[in-house]
Protein backbone atom coordinates (compact mmCIF):
# COMPACT_ATOMS: atom_id res chain seq x y z
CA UNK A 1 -82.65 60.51 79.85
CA UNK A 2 -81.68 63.89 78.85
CA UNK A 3 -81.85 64.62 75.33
CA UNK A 4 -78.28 66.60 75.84
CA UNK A 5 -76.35 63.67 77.08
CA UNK A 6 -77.84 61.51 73.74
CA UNK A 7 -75.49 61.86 70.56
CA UNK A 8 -77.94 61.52 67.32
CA UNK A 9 -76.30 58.48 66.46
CA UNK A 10 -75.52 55.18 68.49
CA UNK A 11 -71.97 54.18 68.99
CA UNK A 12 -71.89 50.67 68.27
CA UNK A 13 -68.72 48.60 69.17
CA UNK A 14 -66.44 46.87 66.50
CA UNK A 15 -67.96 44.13 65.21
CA UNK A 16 -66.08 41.52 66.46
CA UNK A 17 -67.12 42.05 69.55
CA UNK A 18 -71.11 42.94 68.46
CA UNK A 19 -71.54 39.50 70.09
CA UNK A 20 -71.02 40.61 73.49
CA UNK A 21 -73.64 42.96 73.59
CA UNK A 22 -76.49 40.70 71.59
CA UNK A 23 -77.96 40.12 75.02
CA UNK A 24 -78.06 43.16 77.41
CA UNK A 25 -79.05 42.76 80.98
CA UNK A 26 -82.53 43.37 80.58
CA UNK A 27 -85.19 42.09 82.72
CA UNK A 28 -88.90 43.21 83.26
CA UNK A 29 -90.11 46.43 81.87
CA UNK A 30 -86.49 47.46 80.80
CA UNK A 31 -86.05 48.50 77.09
CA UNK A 32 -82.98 47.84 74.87
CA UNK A 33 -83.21 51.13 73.15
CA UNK A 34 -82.98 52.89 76.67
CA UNK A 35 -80.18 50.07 77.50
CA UNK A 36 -78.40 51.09 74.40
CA UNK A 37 -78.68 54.61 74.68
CA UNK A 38 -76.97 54.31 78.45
CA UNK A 39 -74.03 52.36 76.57
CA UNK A 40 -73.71 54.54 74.34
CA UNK A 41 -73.76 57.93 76.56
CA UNK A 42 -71.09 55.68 78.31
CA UNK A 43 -69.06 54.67 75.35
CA UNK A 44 -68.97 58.39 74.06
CA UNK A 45 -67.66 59.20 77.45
CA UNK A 46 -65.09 57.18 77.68
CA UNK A 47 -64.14 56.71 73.70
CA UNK A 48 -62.47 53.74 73.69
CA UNK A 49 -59.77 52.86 71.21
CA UNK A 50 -59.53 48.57 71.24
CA UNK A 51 -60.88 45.60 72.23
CA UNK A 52 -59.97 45.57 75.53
CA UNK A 53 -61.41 49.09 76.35
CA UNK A 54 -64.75 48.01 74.74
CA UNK A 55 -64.98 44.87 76.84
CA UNK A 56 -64.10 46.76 79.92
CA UNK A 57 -66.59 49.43 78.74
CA UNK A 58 -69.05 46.72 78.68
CA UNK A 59 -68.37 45.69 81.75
CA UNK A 60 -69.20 48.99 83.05
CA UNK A 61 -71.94 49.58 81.31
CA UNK A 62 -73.30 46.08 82.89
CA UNK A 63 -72.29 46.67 86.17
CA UNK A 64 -73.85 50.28 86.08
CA UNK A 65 -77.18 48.95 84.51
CA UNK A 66 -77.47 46.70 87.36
CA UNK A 67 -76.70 48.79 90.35
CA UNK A 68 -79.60 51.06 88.50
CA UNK A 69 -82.19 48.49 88.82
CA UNK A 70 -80.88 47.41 91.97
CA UNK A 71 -82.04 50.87 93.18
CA UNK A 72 -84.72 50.73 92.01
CA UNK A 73 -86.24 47.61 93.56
CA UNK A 74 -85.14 48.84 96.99
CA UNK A 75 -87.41 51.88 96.31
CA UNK A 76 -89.84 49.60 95.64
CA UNK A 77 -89.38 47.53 98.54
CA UNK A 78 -89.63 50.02 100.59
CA UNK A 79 -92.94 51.72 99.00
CA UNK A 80 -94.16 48.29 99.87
CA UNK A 81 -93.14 48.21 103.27
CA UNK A 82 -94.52 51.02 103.80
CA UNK A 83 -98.19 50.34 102.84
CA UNK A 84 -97.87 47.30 104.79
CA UNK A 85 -97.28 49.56 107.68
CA UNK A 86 -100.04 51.54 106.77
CA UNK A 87 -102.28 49.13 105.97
CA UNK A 88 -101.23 45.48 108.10
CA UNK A 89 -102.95 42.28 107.40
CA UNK A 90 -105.26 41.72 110.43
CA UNK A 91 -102.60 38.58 110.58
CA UNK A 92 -99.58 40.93 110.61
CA UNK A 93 -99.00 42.38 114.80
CA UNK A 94 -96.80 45.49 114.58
CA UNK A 95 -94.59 46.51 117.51
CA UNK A 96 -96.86 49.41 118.34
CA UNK A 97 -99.94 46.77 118.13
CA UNK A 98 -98.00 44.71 120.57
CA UNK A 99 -97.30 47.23 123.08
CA UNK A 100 -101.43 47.75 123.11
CA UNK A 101 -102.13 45.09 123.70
CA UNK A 102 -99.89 44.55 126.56
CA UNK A 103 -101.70 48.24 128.29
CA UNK A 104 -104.99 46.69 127.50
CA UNK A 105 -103.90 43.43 129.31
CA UNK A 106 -102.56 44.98 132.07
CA UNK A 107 -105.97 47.81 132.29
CA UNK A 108 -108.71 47.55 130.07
CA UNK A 109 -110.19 51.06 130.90
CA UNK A 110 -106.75 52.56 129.61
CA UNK A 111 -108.16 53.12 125.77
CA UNK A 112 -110.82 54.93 127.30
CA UNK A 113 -107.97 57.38 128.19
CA UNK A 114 -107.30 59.83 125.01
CA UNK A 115 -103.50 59.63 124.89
CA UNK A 116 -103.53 56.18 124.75
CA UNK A 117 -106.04 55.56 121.76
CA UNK A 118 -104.44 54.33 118.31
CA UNK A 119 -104.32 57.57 116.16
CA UNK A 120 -103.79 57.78 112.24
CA UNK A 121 -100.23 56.93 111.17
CA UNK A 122 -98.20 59.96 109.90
CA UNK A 123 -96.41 59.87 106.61
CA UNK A 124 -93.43 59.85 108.16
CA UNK A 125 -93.70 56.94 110.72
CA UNK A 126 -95.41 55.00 108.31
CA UNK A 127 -91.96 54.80 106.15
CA UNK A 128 -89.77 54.95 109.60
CA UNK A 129 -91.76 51.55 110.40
CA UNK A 130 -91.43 50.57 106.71
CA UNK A 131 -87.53 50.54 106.65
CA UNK A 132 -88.01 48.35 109.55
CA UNK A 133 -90.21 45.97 108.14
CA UNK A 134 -87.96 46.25 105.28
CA UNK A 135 -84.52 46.26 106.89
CA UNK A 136 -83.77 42.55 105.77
CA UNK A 137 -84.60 43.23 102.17
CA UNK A 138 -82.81 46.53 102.32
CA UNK A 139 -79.58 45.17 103.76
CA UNK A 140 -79.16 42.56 101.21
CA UNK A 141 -80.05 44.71 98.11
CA UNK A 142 -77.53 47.50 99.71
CA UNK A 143 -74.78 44.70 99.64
CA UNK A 144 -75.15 43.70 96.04
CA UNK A 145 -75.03 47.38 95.22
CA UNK A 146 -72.10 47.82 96.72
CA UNK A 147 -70.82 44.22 95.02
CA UNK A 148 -71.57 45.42 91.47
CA UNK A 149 -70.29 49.30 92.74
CA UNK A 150 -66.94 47.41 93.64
CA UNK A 151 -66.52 45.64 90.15
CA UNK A 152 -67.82 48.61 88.33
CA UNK A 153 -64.89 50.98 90.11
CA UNK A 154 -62.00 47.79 89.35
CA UNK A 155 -63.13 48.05 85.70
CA UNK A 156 -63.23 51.89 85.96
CA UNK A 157 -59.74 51.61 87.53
CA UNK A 158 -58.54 49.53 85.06
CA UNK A 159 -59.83 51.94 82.25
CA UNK A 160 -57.99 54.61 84.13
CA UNK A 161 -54.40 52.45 84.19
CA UNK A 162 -54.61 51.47 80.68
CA UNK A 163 -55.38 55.52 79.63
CA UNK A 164 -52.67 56.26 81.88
CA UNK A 165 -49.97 53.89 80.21
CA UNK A 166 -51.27 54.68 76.31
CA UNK A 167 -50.40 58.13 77.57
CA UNK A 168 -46.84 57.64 78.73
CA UNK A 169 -46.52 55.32 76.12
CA UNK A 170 -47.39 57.95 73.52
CA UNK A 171 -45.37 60.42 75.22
CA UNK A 172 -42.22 58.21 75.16
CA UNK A 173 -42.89 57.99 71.20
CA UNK A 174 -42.53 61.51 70.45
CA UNK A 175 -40.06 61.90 72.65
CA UNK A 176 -37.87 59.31 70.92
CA UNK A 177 -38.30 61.21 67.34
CA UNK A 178 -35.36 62.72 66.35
CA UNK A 179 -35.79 66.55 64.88
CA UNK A 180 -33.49 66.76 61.90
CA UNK A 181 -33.27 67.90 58.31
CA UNK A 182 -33.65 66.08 55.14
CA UNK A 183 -30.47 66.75 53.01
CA UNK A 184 -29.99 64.64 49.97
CA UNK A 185 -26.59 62.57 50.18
CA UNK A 186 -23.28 63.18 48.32
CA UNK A 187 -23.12 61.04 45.26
């Protein structure tokens, strides 16, 4: 993370509400210090002032920590996908292995032809043939991104509301103060 986004000290919600965060999200290789630096580039963001903009801030924090790893396992997937394609189990028939073997059904002497002999897969139909071997996997990490990216922006909304009305709110305060003089009464 970059060291210009990271205050020198943690922001730490009240403690009455320390409990909520005692167990971050955190699975595999994931670090609470780098969890609690995110919160905390979040919280000083988006300063909140009581209880319920902590817990929504939590929320978001949450939400946004799991759409990150989220990401990151369909990179993953897909790395995987694609050294399948490059390198398939001798169990595993590709589409393109398929089709061969139908022309070598059909005429045996066609691999002695040179356009029709397998070549080395390039880079870049080795991941096309990955997202395809992938496309299940993909589709159903895309929709719980865009599940947690749904409830993130509601709690982001809500943020915005509740800013919104403190702000009118505060406005109709100092509005209502009367300007005036102090004069000491007649005895």
């Amino acid at each position: 993370m970059s060291r210009s986004l990271v205050t020198a000290t943690l922001i730490k919600p009240p403690k009455e509400l320390e409990q909520f965060l005692d167990d971050p999200p955190l699975v595999g290789t994931e670090r609470r210090e780098d969890y609690e630096t995110f919160f905390s580039v979040i919280a000083v963001s988006v300063k909140p002032i009581d209880a319920i903009d902590w817990l929504l801030l939590i929320d978001v924090a949450y939400l946004s920590w799991e759409i990150r790893r989220e990401r990151r396992i369909k990179a993953e997937i897909i790395k995987l996908r694609q050294r399948e394609a490059q390198f398939p189990s001798k169990l595993a028939i590709t589409r393109a292995d398929f089709a061969l073997s139908q022309i070598a059904a059909q005429d045996p002497s066609a691999f002695k032809k040179k356009d029709l002999k397998p070549e080395a897969k390039e880079a870049d139909s080795m991941l096309a043939e990955g997202y395809i071997l992938g496309d299940y996997d993909i589709d159903v990490i895309d929709k719980r991104i865009a599940s947690y990216e749904y409830r993130r922006n509601t709690a982001l909304r809500e943020m915005y509301l509740r800013s919104e009305k403190m702000a009118q709110l505060l406005e109709k305060a100092s509005s209502d103060v009367v300007d005036g003089e102090f004069t000491e009464a007649a005895e």
